[in-house]
PDB file of N, CA and C in Angstrom:
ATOM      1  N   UNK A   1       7.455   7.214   6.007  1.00  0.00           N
ATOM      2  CA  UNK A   1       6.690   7.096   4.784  1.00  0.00           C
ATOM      3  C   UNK A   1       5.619   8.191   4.784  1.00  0.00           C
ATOM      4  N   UNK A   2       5.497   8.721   3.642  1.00  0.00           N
ATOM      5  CA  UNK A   2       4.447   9.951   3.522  1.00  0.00           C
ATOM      6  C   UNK A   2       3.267   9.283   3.758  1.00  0.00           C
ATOM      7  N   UNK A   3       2.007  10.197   4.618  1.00  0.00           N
ATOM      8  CA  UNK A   3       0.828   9.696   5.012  1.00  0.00           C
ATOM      9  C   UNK A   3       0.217  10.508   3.877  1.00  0.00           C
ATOM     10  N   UNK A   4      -0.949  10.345   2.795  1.00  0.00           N
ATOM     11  CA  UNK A   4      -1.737  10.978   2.346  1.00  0.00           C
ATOM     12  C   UNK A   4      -2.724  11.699   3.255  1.00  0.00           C
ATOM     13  N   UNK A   5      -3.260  12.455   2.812  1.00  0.00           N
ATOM     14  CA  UNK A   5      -4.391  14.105   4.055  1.00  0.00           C
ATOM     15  C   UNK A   5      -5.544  13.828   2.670  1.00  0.00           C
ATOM     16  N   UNK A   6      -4.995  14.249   1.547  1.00  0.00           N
ATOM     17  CA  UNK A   6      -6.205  14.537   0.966  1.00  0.00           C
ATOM     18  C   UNK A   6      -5.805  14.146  -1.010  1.00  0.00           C
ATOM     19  N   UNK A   7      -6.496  13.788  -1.491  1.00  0.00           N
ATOM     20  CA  UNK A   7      -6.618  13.959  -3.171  1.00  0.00           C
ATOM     21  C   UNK A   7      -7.733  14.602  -3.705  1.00  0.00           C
ATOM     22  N   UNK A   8      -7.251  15.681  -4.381  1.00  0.00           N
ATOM     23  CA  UNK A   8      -8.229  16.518  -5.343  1.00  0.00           C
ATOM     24  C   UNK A   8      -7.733  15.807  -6.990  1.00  0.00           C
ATOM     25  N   UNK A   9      -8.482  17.031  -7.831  1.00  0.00           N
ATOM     26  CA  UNK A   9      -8.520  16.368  -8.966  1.00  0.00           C
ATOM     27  C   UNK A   9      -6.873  16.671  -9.805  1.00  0.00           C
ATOM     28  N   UNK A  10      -6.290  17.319  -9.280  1.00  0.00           N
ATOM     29  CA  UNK A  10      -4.967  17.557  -9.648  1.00  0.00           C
ATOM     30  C   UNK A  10      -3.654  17.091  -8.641  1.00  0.00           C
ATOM     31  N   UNK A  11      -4.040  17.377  -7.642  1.00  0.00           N
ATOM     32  CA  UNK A  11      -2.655  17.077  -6.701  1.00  0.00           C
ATOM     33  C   UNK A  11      -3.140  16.158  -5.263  1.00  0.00           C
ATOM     34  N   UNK A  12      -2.104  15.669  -5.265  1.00  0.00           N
ATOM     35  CA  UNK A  12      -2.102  14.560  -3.741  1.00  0.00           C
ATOM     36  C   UNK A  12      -1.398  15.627  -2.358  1.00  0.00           C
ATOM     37  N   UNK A  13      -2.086  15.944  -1.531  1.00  0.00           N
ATOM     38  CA  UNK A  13      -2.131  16.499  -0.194  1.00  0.00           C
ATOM     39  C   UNK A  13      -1.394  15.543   0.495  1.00  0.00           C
ATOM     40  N   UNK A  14      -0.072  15.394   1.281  1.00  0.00           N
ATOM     41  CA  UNK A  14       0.261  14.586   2.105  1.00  0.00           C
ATOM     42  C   UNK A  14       0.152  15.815   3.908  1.00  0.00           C
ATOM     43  N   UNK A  15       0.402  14.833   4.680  1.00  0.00           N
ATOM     44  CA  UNK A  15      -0.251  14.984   6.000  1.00  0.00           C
ATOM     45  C   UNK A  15       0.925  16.199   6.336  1.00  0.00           C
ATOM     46  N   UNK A  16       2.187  16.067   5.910  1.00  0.00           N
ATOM     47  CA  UNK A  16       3.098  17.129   6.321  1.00  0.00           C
ATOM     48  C   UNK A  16       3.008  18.342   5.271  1.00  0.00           C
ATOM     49  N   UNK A  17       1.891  18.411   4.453  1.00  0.00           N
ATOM     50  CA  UNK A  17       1.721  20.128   3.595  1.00  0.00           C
ATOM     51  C   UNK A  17       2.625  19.912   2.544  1.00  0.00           C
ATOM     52  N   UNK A  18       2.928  18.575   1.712  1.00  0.00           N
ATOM     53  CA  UNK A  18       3.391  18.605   0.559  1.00  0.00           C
ATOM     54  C   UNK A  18       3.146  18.613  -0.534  1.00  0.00           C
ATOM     55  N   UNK A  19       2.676  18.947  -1.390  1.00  0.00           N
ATOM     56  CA  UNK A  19       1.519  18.515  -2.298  1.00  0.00           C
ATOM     57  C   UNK A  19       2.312  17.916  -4.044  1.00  0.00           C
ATOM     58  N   UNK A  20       1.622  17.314  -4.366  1.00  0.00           N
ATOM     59  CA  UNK A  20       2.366  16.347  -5.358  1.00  0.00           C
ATOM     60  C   UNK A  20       1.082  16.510  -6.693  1.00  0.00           C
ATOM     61  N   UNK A  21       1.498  17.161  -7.273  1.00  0.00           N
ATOM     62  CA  UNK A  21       0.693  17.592  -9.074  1.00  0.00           C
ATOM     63  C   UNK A  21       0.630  16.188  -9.366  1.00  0.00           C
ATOM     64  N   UNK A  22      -0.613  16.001  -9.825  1.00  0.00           N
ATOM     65  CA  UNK A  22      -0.569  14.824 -11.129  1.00  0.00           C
ATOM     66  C   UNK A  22      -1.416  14.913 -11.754  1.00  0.00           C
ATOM     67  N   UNK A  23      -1.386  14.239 -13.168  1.00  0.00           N
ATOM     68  CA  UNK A  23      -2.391  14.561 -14.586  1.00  0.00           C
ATOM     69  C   UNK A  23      -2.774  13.212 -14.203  1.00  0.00           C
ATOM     70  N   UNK A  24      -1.949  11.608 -13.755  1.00  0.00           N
ATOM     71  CA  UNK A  24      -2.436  10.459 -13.756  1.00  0.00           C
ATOM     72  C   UNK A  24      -1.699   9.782 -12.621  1.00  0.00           C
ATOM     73  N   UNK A  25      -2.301   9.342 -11.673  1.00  0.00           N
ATOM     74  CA  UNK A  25      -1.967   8.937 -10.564  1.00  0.00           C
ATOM     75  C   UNK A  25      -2.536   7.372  -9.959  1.00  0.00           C
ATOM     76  N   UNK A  26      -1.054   6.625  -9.893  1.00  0.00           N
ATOM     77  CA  UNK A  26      -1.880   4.902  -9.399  1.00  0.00           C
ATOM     78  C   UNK A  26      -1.107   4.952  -8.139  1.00  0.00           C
ATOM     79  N   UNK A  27      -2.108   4.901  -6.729  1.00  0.00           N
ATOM     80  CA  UNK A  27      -1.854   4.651  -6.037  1.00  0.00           C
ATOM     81  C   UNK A  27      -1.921   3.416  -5.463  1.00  0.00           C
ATOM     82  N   UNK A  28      -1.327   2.043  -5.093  1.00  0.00           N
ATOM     83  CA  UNK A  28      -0.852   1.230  -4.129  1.00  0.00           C
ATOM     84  C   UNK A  28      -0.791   0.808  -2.710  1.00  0.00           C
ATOM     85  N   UNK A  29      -1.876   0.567  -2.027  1.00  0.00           N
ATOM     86  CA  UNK A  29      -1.031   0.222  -0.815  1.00  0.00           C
ATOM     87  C   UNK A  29       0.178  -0.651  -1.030  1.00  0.00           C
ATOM     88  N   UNK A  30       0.987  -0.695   0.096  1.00  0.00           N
ATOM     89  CA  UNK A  30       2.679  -1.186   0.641  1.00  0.00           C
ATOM     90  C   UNK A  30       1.877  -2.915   0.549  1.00  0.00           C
ATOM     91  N   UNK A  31       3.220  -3.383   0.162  1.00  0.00           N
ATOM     92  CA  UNK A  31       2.922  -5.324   0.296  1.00  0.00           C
ATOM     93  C   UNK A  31       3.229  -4.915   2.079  1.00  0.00           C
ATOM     94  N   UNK A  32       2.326  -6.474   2.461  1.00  0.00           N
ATOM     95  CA  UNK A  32       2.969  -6.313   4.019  1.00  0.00           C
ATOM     96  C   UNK A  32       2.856  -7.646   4.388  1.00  0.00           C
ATOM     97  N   UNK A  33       3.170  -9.117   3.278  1.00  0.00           N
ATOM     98  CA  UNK A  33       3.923 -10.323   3.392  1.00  0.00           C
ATOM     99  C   UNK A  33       2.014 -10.948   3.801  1.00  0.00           C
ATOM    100  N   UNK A  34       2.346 -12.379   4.257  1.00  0.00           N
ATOM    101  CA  UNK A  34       1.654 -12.909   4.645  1.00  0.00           C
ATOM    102  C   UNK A  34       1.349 -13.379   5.850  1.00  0.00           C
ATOM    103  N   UNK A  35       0.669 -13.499   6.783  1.00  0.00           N
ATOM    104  CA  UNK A  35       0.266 -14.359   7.891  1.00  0.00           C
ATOM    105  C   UNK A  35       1.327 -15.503   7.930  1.00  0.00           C
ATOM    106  N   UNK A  36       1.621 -16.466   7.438  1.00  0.00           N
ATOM    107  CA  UNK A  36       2.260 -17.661   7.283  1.00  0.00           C
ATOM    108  C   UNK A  36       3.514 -17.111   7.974  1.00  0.00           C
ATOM    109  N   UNK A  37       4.285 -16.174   6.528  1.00  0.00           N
ATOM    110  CA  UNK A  37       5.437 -15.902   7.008  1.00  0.00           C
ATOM    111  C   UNK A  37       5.676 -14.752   7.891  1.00  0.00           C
ATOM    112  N   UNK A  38       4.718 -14.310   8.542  1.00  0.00           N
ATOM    113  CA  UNK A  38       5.278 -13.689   9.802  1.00  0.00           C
ATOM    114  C   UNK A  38       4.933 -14.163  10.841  1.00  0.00           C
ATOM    115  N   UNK A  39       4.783 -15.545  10.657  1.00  0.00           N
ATOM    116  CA  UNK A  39       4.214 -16.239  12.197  1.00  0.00           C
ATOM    117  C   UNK A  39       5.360 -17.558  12.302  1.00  0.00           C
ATOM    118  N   UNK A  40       6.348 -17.253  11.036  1.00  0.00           N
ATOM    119  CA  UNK A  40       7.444 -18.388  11.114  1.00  0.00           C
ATOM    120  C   UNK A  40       8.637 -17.564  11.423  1.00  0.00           C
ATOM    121  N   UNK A  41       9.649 -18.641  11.417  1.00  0.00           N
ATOM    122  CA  UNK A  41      10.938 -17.599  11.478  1.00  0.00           C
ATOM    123  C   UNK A  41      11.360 -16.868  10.782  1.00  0.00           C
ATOM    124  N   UNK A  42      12.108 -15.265  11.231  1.00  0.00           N
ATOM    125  CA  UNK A  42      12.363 -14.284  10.377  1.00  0.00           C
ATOM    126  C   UNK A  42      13.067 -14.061   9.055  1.00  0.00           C
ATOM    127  N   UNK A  43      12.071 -15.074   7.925  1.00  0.00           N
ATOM    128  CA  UNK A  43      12.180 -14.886   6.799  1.00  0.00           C
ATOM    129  C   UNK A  43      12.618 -13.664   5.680  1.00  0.00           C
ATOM    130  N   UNK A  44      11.582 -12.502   6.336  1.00  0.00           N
ATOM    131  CA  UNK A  44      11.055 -11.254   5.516  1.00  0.00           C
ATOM    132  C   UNK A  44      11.753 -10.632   6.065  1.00  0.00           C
ATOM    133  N   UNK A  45      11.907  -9.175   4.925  1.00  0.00           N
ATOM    134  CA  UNK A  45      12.329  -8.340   5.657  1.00  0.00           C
ATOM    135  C   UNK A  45      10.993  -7.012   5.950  1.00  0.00           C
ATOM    136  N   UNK A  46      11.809  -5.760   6.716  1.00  0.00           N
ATOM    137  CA  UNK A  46      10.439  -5.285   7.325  1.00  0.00           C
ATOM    138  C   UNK A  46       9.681  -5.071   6.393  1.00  0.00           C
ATOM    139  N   UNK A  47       9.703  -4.893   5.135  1.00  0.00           N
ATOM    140  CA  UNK A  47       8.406  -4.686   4.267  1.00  0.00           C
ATOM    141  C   UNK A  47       7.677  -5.911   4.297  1.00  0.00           C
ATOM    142  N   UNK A  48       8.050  -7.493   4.044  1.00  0.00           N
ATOM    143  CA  UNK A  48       7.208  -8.408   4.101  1.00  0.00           C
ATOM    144  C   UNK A  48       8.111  -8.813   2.712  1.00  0.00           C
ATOM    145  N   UNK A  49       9.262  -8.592   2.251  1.00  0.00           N
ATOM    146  CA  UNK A  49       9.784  -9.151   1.142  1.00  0.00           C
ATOM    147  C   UNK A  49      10.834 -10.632   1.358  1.00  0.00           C
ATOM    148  N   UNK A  50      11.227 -11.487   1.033  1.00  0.00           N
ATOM    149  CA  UNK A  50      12.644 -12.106   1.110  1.00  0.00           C
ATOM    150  C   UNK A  50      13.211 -11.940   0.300  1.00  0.00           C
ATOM    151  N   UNK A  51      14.325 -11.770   0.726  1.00  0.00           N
ATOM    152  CA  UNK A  51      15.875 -11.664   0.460  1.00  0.00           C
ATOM    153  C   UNK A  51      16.530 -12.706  -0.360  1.00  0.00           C
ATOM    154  N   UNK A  52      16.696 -12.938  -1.649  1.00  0.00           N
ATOM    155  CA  UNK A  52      17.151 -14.291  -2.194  1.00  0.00           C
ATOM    156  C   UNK A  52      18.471 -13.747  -2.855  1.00  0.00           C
ATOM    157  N   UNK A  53      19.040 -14.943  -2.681  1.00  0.00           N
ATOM    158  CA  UNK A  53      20.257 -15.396  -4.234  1.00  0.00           C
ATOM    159  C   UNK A  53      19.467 -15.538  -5.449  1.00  0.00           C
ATOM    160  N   UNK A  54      20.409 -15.543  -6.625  1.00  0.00           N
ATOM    161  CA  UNK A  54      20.275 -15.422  -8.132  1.00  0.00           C
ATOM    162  C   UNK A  54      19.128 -16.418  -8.579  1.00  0.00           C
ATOM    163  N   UNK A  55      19.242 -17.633  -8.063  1.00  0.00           N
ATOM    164  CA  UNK A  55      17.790 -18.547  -8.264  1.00  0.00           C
ATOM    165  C   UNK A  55      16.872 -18.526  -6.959  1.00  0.00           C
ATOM    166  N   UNK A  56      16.599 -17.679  -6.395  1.00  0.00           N
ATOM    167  CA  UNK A  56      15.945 -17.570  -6.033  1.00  0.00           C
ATOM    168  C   UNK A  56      15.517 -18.330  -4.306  1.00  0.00           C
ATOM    169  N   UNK A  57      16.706 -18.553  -3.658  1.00  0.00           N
ATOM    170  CA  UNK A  57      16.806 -18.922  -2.832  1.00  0.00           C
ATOM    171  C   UNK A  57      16.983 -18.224  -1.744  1.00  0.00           C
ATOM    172  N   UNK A  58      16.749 -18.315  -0.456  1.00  0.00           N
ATOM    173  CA  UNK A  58      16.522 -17.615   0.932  1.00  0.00           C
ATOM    174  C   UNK A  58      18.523 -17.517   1.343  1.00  0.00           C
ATOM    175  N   UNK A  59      18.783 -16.444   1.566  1.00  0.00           N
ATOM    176  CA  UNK A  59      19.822 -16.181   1.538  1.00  0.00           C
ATOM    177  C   UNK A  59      20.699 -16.605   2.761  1.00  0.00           C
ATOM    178  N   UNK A  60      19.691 -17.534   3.854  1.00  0.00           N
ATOM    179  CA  UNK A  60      19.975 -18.363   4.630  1.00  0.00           C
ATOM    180  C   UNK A  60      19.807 -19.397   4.900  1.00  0.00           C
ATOM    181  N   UNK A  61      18.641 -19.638   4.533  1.00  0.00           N
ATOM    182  CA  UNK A  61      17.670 -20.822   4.282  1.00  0.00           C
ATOM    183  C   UNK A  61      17.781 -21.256   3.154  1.00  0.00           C
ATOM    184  N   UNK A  62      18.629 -21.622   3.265  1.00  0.00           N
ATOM    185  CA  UNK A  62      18.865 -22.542   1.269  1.00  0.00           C
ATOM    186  C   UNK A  62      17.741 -23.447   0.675  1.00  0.00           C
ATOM    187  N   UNK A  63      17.159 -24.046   1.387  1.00  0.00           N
ATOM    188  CA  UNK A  63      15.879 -25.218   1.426  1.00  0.00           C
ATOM    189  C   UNK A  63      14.542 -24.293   0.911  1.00  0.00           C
ATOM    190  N   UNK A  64      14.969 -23.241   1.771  1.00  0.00           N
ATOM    191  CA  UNK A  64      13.565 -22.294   1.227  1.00  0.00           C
ATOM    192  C   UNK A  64      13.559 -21.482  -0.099  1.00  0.00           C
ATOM    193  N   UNK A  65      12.781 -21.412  -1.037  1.00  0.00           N
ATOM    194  CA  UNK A  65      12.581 -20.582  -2.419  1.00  0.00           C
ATOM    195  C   UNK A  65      11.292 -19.822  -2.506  1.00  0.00           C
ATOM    196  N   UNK A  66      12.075 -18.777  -2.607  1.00  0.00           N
ATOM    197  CA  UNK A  66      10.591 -17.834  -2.794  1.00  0.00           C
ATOM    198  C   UNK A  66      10.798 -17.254  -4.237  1.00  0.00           C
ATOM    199  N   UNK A  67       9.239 -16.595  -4.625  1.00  0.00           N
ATOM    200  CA  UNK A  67       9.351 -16.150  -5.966  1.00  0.00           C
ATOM    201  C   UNK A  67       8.248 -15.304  -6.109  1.00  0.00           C
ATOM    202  N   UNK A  68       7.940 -15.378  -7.135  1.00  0.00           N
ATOM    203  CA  UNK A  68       6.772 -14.074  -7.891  1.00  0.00           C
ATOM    204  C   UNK A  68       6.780 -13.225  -6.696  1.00  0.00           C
ATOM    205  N   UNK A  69       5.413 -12.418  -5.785  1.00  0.00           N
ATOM    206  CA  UNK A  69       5.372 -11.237  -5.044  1.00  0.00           C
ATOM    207  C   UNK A  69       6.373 -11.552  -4.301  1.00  0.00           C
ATOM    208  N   UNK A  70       7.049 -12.240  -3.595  1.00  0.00           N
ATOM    209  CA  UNK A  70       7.644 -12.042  -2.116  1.00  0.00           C
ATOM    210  C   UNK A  70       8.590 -11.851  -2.121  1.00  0.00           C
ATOM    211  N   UNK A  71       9.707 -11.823  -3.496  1.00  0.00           N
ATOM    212  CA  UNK A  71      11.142 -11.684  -3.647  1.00  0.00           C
ATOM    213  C   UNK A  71      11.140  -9.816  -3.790  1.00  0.00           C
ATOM    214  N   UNK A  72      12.404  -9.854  -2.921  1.00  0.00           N
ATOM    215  CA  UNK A  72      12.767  -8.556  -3.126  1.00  0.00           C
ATOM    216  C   UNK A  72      13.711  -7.919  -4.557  1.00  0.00           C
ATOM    217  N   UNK A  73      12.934  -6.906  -4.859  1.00  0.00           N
ATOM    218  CA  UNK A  73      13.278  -6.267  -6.386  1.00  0.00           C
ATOM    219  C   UNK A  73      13.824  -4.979  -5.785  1.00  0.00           C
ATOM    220  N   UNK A  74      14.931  -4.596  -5.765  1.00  0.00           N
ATOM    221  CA  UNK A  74      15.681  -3.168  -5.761  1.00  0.00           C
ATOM    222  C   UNK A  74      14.996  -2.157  -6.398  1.00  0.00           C
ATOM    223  N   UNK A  75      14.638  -1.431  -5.815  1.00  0.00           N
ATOM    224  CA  UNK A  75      14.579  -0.091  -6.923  1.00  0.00           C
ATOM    225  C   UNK A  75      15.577   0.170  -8.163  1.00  0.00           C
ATOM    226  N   UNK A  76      15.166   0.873  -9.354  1.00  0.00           N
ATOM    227  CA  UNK A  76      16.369   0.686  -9.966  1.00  0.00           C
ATOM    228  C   UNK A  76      16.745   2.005 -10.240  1.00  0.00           C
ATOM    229  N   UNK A  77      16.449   3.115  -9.043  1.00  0.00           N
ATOM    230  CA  UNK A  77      16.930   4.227  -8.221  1.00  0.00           C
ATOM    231  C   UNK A  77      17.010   5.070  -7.419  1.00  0.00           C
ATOM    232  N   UNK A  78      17.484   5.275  -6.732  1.00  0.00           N
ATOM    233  CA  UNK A  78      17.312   6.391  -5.565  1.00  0.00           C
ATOM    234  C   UNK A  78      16.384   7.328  -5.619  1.00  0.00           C
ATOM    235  N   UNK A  79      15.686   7.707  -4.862  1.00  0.00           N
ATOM    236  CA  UNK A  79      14.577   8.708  -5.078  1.00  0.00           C
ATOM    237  C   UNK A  79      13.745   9.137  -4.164  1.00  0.00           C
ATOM    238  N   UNK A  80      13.234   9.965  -3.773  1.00  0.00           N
ATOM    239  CA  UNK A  80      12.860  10.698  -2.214  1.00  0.00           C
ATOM    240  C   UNK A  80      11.948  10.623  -1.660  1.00  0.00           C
ATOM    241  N   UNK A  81      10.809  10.110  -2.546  1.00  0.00           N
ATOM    242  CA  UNK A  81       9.587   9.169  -2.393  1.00  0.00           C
ATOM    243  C   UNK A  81       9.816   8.085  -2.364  1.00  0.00           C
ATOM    244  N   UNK A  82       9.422   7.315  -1.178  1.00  0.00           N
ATOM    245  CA  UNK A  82       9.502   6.147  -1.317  1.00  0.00           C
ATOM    246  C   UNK A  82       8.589   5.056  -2.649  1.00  0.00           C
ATOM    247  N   UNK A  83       8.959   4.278  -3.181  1.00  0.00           N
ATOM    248  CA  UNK A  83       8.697   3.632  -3.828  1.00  0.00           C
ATOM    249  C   UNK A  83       8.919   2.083  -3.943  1.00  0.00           C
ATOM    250  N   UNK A  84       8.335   1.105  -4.493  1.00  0.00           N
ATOM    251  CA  UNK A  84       8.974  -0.115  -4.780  1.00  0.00           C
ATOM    252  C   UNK A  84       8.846  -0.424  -6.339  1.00  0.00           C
ATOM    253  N   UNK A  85       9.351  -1.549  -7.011  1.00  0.00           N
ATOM    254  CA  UNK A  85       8.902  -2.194  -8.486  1.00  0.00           C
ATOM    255  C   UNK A  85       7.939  -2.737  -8.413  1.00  0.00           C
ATOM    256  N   UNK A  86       7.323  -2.247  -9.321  1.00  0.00           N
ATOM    257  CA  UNK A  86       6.246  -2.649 -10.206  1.00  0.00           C
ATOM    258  C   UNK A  86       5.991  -4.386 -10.148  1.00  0.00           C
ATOM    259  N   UNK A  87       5.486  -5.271  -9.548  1.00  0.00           N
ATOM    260  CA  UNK A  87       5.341  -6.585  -9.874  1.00  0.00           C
ATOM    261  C   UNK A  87       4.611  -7.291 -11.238  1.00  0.00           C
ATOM    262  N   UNK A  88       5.381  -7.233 -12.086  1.00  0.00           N
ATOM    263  CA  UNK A  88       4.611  -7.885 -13.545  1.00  0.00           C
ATOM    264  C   UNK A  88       4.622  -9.583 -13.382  1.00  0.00           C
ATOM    265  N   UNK A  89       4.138  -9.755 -14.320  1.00  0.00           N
ATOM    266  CA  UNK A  89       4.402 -11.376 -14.053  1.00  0.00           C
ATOM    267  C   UNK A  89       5.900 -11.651 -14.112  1.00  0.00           C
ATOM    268  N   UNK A  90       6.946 -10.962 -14.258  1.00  0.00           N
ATOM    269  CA  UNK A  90       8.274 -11.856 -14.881  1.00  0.00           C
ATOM    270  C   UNK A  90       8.399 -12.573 -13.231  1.00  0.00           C
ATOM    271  N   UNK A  91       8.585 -12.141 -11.825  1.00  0.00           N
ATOM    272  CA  UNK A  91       9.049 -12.999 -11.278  1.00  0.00           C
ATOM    273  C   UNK A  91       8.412 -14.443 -11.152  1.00  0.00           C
ATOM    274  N   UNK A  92       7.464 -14.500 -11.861  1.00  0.00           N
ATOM    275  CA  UNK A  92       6.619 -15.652 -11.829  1.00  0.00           C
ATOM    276  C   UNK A  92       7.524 -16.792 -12.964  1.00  0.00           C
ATOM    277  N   UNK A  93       7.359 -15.844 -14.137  1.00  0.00           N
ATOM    278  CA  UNK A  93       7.941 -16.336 -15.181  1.00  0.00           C
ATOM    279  C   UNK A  93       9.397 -16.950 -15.098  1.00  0.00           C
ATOM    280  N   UNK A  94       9.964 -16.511 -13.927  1.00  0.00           N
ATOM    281  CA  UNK A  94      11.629 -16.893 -13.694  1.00  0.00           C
ATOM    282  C   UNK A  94      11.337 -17.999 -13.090  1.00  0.00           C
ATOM    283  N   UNK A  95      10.248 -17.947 -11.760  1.00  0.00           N
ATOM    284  CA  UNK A  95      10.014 -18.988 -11.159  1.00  0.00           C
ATOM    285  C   UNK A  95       9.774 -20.301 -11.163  1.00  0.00           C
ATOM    286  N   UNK A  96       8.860 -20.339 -12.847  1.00  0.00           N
ATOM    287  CA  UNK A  96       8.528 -20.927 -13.127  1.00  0.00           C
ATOM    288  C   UNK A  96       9.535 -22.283 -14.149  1.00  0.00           C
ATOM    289  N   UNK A  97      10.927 -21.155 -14.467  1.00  0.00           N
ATOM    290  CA  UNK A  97      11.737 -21.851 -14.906  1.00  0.00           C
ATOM    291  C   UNK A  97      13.251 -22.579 -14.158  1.00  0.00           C
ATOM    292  N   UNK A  98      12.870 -22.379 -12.772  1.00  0.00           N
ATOM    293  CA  UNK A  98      14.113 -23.014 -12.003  1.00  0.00           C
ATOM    294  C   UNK A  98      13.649 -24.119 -11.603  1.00  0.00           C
ATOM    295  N   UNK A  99      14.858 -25.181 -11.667  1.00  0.00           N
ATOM    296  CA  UNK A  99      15.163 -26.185 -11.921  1.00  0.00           C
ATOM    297  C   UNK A  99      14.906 -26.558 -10.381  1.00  0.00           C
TER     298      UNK A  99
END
């Protein structure tokens, strides 16, 4: 994962001499899960996400349901910077409607 070195008022400095232009820039730290679930069994994956089926269930742990931040969202493409999705409320909103 790229380490940031430096931000000026135009471009982001990463630690290996890459530099990245921007007019508007939101930077993020990485999710990195909770205390809870990294002190239980290996739920997450290494980012701190779980892994579910279509409603939202632990893809081993059937008993277990996760939702809003902790479900894992695919990128919806390949790309050389690492990145993740955007968390809006919808996984909440799905969550909120399973049965």
């Amino acid at each position: 994962m790229p380490v940031i070195k430096q931000i000026d008022k135009s471009k982001i400095i990463l630690k290996n001499g890459e530099e990245l232009p921007y007019k508007m820039a939101m930077l993020i730290p990485p999710f990195e899960g909770t205390q809870v679930m990294q002190a239980g069994p290996k739920l997450e994956d290494d980012k701190g996400f779980v892994e579910t089926d279509g409603p939202y269930k632990h893809i081993t742990y059937k008993m277990f349901i996760a939702g809003q931040a902790v479900k894992v969202v695919p990128p919806f493409q390949a790309n050389v910077t690492p990145f993740g999705m955007l968390k809006t409320g919808y996984p909440s909103d799905v969550t909120g409607k399973i049965n």
